[in-house]
C-alpha atoms as a PDB file:
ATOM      1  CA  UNK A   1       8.727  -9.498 -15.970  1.00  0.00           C
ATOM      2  CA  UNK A   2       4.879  -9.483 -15.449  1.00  0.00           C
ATOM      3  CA  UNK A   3       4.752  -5.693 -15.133  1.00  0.00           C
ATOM      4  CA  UNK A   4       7.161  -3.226 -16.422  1.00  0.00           C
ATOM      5  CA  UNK A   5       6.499   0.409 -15.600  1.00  0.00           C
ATOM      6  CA  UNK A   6       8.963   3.324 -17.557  1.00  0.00           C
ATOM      7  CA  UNK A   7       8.760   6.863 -17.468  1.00  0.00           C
ATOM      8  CA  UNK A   8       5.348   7.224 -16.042  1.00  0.00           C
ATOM      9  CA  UNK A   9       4.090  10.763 -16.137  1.00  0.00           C
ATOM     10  CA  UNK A  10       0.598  12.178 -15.130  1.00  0.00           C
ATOM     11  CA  UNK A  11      -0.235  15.579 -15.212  1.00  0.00           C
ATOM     12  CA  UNK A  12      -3.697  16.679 -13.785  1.00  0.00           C
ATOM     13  CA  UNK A  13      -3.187  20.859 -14.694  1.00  0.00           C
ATOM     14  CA  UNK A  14      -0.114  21.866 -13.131  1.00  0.00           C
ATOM     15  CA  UNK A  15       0.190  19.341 -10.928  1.00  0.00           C
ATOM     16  CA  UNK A  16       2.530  16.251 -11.206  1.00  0.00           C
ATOM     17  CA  UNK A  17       0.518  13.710  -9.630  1.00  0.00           C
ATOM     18  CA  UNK A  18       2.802  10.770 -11.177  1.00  0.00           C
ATOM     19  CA  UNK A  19       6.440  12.174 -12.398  1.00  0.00           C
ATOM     20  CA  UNK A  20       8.708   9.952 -14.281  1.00  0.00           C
ATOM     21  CA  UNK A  21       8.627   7.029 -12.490  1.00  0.00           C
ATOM     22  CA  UNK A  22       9.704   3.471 -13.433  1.00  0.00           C
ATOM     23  CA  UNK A  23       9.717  -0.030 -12.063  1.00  0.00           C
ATOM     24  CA  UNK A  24       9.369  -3.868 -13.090  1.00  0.00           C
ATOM     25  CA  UNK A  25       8.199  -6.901 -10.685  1.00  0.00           C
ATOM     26  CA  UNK A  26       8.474 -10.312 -11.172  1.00  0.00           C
ATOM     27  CA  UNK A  27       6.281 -12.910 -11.426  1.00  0.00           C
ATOM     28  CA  UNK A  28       5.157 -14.655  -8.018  1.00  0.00           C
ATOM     29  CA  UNK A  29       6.526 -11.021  -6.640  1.00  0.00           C
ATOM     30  CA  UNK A  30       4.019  -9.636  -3.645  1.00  0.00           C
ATOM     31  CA  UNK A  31       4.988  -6.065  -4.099  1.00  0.00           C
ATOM     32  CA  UNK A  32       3.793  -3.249  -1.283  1.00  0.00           C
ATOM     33  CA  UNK A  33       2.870   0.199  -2.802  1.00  0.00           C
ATOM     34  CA  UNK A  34       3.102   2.717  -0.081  1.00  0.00           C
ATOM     35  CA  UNK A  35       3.266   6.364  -0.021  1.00  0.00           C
ATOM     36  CA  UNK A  36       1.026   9.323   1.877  1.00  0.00           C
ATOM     37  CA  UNK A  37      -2.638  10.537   0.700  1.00  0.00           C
ATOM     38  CA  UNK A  38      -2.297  12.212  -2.995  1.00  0.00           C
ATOM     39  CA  UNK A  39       1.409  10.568  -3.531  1.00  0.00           C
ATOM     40  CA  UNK A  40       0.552   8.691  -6.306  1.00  0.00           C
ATOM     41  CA  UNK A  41      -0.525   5.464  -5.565  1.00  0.00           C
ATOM     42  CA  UNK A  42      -3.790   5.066  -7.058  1.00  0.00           C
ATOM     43  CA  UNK A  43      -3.053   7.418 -10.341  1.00  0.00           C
ATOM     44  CA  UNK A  44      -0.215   4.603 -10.969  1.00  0.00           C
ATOM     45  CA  UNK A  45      -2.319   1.762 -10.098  1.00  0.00           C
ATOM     46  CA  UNK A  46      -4.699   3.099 -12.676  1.00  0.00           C
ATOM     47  CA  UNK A  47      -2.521   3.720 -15.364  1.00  0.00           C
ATOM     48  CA  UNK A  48      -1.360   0.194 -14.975  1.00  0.00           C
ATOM     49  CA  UNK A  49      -4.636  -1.276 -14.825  1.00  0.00           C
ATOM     50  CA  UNK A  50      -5.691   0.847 -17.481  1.00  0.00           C
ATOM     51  CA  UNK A  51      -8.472   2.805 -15.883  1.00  0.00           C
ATOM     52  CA  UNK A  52      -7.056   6.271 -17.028  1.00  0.00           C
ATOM     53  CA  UNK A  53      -4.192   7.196 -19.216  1.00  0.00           C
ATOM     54  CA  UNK A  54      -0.582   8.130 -18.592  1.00  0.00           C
ATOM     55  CA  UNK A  55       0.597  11.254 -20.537  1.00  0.00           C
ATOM     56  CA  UNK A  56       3.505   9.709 -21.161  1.00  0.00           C
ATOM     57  CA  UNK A  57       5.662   6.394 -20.580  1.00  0.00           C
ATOM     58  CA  UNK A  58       5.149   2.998 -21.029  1.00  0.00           C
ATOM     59  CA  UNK A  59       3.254   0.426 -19.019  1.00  0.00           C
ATOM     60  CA  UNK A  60       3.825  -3.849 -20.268  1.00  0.00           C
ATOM     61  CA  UNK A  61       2.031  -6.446 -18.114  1.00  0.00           C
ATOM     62  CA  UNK A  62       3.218 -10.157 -19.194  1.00  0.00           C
ATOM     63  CA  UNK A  63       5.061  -9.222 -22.421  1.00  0.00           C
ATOM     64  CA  UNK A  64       2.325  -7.084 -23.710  1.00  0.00           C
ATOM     65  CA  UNK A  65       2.878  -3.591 -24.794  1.00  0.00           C
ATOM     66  CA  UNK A  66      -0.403  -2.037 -23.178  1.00  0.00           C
ATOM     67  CA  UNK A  67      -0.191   1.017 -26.260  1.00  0.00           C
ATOM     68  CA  UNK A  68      -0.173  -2.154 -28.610  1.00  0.00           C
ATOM     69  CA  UNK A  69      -2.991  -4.111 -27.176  1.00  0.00           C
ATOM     70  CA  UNK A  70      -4.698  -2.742 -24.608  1.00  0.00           C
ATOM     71  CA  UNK A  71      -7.653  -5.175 -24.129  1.00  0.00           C
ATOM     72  CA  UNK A  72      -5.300  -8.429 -23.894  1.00  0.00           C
ATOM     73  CA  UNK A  73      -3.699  -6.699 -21.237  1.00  0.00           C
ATOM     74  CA  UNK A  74      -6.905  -5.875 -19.277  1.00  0.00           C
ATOM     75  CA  UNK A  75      -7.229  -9.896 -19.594  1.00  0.00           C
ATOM     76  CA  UNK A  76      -4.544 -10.716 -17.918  1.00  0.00           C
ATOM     77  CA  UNK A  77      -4.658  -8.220 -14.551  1.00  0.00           C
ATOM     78  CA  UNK A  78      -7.414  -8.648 -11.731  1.00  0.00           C
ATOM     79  CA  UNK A  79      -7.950  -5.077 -10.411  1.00  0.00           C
ATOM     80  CA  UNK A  80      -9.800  -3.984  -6.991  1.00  0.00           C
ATOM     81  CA  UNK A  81      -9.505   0.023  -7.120  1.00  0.00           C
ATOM     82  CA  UNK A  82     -10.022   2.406  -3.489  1.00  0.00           C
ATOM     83  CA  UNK A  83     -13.135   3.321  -4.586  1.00  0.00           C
ATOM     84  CA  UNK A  84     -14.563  -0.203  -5.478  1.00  0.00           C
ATOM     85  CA  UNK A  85     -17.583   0.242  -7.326  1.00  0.00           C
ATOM     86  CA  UNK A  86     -20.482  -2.416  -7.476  1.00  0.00           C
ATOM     87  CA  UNK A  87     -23.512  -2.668  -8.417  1.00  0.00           C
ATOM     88  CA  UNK A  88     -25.343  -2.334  -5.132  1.00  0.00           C
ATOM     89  CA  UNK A  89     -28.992  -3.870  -6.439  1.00  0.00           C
ATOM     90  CA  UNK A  90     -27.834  -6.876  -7.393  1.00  0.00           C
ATOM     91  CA  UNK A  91     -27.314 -10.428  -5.445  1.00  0.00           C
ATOM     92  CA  UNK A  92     -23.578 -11.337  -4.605  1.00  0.00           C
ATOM     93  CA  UNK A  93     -23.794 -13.791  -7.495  1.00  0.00           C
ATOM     94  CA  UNK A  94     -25.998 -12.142  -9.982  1.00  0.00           C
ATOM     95  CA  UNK A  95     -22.929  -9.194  -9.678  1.00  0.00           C
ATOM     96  CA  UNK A  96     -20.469 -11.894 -10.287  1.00  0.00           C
ATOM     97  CA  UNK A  97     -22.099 -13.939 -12.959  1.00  0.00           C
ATOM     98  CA  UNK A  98     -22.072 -10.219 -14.735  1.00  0.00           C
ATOM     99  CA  UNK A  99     -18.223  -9.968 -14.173  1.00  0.00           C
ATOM    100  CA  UNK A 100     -18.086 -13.138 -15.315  1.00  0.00           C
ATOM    101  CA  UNK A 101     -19.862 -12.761 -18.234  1.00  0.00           C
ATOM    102  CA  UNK A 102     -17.700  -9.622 -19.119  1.00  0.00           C
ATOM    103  CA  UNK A 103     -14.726 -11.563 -19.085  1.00  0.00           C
ATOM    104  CA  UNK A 104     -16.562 -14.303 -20.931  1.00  0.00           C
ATOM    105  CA  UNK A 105     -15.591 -17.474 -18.605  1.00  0.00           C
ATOM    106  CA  UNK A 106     -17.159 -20.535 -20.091  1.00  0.00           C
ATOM    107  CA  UNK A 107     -17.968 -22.328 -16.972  1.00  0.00           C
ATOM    108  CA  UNK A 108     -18.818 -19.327 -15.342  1.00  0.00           C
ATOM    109  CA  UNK A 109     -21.114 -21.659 -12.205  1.00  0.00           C
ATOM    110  CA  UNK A 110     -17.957 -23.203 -10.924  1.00  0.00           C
ATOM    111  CA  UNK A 111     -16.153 -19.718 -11.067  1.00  0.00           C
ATOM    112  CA  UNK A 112     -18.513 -18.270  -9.291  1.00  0.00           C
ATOM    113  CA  UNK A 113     -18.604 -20.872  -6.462  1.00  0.00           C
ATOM    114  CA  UNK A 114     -14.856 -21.509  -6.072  1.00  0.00           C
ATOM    115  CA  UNK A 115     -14.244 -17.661  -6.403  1.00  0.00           C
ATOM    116  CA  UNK A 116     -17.017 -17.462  -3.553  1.00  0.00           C
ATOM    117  CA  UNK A 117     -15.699 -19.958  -1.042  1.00  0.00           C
ATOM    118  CA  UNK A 118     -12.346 -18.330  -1.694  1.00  0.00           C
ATOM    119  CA  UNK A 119     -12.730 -14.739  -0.755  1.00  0.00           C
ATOM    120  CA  UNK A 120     -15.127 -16.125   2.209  1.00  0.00           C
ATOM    121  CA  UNK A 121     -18.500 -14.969   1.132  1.00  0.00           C
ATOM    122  CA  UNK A 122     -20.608 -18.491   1.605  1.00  0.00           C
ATOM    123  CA  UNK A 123     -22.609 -17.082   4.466  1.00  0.00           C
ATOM    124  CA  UNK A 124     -23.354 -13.788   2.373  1.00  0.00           C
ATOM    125  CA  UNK A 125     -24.088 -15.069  -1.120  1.00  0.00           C
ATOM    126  CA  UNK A 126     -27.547 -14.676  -1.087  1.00  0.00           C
ATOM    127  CA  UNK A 127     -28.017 -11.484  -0.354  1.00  0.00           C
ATOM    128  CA  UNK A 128     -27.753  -8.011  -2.069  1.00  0.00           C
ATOM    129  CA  UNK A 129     -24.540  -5.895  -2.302  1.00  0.00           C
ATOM    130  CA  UNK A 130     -26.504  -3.185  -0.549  1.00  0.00           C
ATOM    131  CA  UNK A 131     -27.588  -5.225   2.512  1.00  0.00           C
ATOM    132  CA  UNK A 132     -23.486  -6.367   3.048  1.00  0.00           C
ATOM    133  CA  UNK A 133     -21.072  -4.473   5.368  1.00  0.00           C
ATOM    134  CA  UNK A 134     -17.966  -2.907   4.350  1.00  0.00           C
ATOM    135  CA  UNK A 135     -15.996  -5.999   4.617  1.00  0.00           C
ATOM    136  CA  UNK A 136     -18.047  -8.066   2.877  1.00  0.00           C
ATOM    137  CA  UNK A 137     -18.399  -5.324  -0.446  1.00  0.00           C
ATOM    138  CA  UNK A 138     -15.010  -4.837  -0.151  1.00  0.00           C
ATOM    139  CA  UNK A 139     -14.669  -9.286  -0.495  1.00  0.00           C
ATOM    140  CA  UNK A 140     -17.113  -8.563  -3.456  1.00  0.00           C
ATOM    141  CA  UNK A 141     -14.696  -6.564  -5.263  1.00  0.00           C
ATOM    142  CA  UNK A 142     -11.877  -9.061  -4.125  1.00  0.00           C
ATOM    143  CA  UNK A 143     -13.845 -12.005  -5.851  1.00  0.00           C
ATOM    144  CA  UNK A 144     -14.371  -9.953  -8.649  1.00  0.00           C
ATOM    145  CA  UNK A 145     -10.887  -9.531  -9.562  1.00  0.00           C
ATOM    146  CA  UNK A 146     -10.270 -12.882  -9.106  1.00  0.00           C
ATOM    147  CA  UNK A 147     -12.900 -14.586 -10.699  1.00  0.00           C
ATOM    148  CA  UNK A 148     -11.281 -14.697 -14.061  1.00  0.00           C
ATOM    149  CA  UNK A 149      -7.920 -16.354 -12.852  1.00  0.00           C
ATOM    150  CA  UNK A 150      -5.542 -13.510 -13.713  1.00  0.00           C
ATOM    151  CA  UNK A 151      -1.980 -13.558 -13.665  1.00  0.00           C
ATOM    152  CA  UNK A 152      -1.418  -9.975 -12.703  1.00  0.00           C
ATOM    153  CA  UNK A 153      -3.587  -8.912  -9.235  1.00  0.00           C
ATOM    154  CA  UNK A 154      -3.359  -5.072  -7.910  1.00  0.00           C
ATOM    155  CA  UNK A 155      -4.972  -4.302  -5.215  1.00  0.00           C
ATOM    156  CA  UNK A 156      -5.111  -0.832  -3.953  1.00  0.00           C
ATOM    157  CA  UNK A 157      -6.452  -0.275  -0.356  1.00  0.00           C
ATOM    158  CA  UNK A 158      -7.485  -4.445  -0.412  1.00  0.00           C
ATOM    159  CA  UNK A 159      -8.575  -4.508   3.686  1.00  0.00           C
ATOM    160  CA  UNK A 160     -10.224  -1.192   3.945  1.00  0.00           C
ATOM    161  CA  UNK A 161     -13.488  -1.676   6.292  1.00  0.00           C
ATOM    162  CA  UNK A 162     -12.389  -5.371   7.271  1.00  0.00           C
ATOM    163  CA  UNK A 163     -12.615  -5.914  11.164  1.00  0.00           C
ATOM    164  CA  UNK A 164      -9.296  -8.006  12.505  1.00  0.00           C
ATOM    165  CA  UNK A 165     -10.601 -11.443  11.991  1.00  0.00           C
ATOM    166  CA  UNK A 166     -11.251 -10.704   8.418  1.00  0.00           C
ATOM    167  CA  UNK A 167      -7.883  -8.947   7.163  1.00  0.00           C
ATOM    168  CA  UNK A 168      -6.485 -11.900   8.224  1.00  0.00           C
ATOM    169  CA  UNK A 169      -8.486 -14.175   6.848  1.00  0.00           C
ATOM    170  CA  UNK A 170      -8.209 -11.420   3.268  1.00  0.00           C
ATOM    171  CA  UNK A 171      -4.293 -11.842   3.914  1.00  0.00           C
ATOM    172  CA  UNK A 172      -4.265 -15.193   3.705  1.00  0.00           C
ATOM    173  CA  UNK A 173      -6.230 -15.269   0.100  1.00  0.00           C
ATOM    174  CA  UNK A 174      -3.767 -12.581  -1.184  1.00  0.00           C
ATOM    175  CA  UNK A 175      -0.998 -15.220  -0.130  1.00  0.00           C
ATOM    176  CA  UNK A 176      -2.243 -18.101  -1.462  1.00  0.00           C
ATOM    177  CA  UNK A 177      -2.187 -16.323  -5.169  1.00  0.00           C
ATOM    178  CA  UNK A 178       1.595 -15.293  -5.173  1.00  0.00           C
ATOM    179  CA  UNK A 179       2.091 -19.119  -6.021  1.00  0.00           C
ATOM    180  CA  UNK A 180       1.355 -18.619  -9.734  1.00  0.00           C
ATOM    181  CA  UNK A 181       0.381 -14.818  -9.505  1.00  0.00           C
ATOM    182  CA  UNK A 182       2.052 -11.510  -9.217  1.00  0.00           C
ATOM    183  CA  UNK A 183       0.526  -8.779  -6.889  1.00  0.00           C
ATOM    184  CA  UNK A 184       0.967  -4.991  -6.325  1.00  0.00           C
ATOM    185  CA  UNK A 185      -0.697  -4.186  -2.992  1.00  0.00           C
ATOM    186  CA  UNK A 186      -1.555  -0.631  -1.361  1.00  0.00           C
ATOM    187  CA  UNK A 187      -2.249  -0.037   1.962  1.00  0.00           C
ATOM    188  CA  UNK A 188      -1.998   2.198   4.577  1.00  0.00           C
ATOM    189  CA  UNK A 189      -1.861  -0.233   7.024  1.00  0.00           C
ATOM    190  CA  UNK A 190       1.881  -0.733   7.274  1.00  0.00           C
ATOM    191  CA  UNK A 191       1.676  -3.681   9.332  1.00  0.00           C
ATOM    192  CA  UNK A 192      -0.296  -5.851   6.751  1.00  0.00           C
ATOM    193  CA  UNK A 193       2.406  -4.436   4.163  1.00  0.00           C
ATOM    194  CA  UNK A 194       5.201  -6.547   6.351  1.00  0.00           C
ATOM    195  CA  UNK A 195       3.307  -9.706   6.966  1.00  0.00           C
ATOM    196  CA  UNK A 196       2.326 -10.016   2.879  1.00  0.00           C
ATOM    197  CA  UNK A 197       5.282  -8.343   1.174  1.00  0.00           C
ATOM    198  CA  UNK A 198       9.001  -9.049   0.399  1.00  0.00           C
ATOM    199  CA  UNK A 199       9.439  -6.207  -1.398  1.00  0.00           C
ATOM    200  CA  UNK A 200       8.353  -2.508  -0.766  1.00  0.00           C
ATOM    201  CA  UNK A 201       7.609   0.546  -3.246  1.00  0.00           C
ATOM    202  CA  UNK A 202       7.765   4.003  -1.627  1.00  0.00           C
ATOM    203  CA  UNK A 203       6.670   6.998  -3.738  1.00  0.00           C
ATOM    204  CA  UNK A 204       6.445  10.838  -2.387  1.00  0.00           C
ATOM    205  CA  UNK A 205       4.910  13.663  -4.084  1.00  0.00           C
ATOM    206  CA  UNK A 206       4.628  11.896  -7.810  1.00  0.00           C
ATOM    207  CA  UNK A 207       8.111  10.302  -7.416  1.00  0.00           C
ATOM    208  CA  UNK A 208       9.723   6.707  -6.227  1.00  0.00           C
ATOM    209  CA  UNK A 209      11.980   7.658  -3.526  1.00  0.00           C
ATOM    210  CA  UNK A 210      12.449   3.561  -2.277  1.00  0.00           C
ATOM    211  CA  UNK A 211      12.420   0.399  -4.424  1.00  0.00           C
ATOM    212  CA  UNK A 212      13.915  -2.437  -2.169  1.00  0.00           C
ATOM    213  CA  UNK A 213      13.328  -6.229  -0.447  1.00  0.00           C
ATOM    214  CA  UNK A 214      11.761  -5.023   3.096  1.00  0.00           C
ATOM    215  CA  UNK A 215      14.564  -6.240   5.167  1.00  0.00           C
ATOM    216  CA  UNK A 216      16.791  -4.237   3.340  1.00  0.00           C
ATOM    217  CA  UNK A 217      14.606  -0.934   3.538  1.00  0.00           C
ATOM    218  CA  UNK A 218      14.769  -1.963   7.687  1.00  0.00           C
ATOM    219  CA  UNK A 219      18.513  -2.681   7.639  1.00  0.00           C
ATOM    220  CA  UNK A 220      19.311   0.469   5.410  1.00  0.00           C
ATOM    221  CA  UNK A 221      19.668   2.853   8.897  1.00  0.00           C
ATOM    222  CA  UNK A 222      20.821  -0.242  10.540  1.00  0.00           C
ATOM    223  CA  UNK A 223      23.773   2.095  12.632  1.00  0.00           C
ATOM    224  CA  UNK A 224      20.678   4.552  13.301  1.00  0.00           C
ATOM    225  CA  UNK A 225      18.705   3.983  16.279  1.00  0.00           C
ATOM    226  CA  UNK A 226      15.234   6.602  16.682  1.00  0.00           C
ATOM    227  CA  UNK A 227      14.558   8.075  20.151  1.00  0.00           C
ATOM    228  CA  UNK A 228      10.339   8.993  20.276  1.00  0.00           C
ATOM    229  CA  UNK A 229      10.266  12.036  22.955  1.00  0.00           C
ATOM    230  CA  UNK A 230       6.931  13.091  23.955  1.00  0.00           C
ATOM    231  CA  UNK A 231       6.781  16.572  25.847  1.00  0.00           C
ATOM    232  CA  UNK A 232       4.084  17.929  27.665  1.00  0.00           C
ATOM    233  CA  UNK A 233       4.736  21.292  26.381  1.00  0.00           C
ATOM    234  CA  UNK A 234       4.955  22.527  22.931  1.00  0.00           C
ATOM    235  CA  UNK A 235       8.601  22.910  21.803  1.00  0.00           C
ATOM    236  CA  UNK A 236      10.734  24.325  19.266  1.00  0.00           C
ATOM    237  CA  UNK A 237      11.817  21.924  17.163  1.00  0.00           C
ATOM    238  CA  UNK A 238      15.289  23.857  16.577  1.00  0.00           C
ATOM    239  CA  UNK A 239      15.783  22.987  20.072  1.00  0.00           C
ATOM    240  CA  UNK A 240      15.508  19.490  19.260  1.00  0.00           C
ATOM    241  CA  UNK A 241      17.472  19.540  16.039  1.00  0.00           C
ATOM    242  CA  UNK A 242      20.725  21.534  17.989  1.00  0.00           C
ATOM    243  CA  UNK A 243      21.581  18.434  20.659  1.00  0.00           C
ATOM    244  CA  UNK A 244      24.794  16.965  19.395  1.00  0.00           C
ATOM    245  CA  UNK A 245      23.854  13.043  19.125  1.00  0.00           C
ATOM    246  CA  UNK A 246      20.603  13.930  17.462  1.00  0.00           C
ATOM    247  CA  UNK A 247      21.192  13.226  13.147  1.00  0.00           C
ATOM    248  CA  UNK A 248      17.501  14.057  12.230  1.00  0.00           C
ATOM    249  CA  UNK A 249      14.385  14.575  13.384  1.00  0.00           C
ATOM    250  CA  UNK A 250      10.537  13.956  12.315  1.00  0.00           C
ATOM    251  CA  UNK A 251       7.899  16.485  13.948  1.00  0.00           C
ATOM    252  CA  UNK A 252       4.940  14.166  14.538  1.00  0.00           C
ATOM    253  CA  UNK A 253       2.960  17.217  16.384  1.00  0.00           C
ATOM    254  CA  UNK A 254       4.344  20.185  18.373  1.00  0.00           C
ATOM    255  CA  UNK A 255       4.796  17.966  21.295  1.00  0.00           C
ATOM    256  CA  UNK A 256       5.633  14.672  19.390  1.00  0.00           C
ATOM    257  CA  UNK A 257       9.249  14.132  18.413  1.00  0.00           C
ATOM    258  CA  UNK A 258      11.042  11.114  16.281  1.00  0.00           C
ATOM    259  CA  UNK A 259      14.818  11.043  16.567  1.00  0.00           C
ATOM    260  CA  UNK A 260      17.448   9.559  14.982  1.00  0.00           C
ATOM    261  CA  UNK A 261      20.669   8.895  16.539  1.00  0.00           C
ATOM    262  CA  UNK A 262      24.003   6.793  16.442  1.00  0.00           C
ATOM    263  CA  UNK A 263      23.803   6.566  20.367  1.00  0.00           C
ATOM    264  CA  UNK A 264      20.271   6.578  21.986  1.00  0.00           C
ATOM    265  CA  UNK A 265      21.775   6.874  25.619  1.00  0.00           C
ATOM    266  CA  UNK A 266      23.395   9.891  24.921  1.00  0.00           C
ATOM    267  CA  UNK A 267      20.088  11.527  23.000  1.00  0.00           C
ATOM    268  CA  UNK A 268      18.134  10.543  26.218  1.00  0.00           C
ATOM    269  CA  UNK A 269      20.962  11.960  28.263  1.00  0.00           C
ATOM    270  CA  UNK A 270      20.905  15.466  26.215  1.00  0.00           C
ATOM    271  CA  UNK A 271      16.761  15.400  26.481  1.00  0.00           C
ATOM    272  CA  UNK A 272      16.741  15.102  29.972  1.00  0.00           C
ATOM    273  CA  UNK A 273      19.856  18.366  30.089  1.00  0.00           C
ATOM    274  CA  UNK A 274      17.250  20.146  27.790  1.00  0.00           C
ATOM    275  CA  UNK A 275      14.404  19.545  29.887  1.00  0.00           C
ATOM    276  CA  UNK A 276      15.961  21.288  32.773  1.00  0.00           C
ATOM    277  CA  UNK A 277      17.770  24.059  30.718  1.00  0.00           C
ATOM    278  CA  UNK A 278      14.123  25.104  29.237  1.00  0.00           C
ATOM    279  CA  UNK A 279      11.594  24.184  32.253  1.00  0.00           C
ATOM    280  CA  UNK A 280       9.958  21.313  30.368  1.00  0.00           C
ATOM    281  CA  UNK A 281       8.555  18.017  31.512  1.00  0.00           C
ATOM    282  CA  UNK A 282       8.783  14.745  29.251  1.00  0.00           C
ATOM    283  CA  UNK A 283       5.642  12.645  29.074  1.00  0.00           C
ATOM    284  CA  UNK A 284       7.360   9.817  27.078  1.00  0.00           C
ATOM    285  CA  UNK A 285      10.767   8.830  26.447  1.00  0.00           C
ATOM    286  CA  UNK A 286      11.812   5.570  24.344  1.00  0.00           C
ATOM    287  CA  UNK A 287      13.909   3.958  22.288  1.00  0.00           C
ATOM    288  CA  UNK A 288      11.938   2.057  18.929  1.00  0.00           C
ATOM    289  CA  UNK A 289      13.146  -0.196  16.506  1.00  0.00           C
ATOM    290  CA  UNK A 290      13.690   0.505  12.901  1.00  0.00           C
ATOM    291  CA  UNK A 291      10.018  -0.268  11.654  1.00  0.00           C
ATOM    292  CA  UNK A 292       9.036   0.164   8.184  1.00  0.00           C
ATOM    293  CA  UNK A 293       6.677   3.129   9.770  1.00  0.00           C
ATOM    294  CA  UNK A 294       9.800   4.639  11.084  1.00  0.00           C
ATOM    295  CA  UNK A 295      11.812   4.008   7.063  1.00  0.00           C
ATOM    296  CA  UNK A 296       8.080   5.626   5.772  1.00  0.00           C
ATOM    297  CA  UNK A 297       8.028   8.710   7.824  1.00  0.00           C
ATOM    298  CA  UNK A 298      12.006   9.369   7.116  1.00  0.00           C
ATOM    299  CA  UNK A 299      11.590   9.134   3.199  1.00  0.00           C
ATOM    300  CA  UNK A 300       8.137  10.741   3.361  1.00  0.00           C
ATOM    301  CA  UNK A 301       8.224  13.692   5.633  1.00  0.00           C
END
């Protein structure tokens, strides 16, 4: 296994940010790290990467115990945190020869250069981090956890500020290293999360409530259909919850409603009986697939 997480814990006061939480991934594994704002994500990405310490648990990344050797582990993971911190006043490649030099790369030119054409920064090399977009830091930080070849890449929040073109083009460079690399990948984009990763991680409020292959995570409901209602009125969601066909339901807003159902013609039916029983007027009404936003909202609201 290239990274082996058991019995995570983080406390920060009296708060569980992280709560006993284990998992392993392969190697060549792209793994997806979802969950909502303050989950967990980052605090476990972190502890993994070795930014901060757990409080208790154990973290291994390619056979080595990180309590036992923390720097050789550090060698073998290529980390791009939210934040992404850079040095803003210096030239793309002055920044990288730095990282380079950190990591001590002997031919640290030809690093540099293939590192450079491979995140797509060519056209920006010469100028400083603080004269780049967004996108283009946020490529910085990419080539920066590249540059030294690890075996172990996580990348938390990877396409943040990139414009359509260029998450595509930053997808395709986090495909090309599952070949001899493993990845853990955050994003709140759930779309890029299904065209990069096989497998999905879900954690809520400090703890893992899915571990599974995406398809599987899609097919789990698989006799569940969801009904999205939207009203023009604000209505009581025990309204909602009463109907008969309806098995759960997700409150997106006061007017906003995701259903699940066995039968989706009969929830439409009973919608359409409670619209005229109440005096309310439906502005939407229709019947969505099982998308990993709909498996994220069940597990996380």
């Amino acid at each position: 296994m290239s990274i082996v997480v058991e019995g995570l814990l983080k406390n920060y006061g009296a708060q569980k940010a992280v709560n006993d939480i284990s998992f392993s991934i392969s190697k060549g594994e792209i793994v997806g790290f979802l969950g909502p704002n303050g989950a967990g994500k980052s605090t476990t990405m972190k502890m993994i990467s070795g930014y901060i310490a757990s409080d208790a648990g154990r973290v291994q990344v390619c056979g080595i115990d990180f309590s036992v050797d923390p720097i050789n582990v550090k060698k073998k993971i290529g980390y791009l945190p939210e934040a992404n911190p850079l040095y803003l006043d210096m030239y793309v490649r002055e920044y990288l020869d730095f990282i380079a030099g950190v990591h001590k790369i002997v031919d640290k030119k030809k690093a540099i250069e293939d590192v450079i054409v491979l995140t797509g920064l060519t056209v920006e090399a010469k100028k400083k981090i603080n004269q780049l977009s967004k996108g283009y830091k946020q490529r910085v930080g990419l080539a920066a956890a590249l540059i030294h070849d690890p075996e172990v890449l996580i990348l938390d929040e990877p396409t943040s500020g990139l414009d359509p073109n260029q998450i595509i083009e930053i997808r395709n460079v986090i495909k090309t290293q599952v070949k001899n690399k493993t990845v853990l990948f955050s994003s709140h984009i759930l779309q890029e999360v299904e065209a990069i990763c096989d497998r999905v991680i879900i954690i809520n409020k400090g703890k893992i409530v899915a571990d599974d292959q995406l398809k599987n995570l899609q097919n789990s409901k698989s006799d569940q259909f969801h009904v999205r209602v939207i009203f023009q009125e604000i209505v009581d969601v025990a309204l909602i919850q009463n109907l008969s066909a309806v098995v759960s339901v997700n409150s997106i807003s006061a007017t906003d409603f995701l259903l699940a159902t066995k039968d989706p013609d009969i929830v439409r039916k009973q919608l359409l009986e409670l619209t005229i029983a109440n005096d309310l007027n439906i502005i939407s009404l229709q019947t969505e697939s099982n998308s990993l936003e709909n498996v994220f909202r069940e597990l996380t609201q």
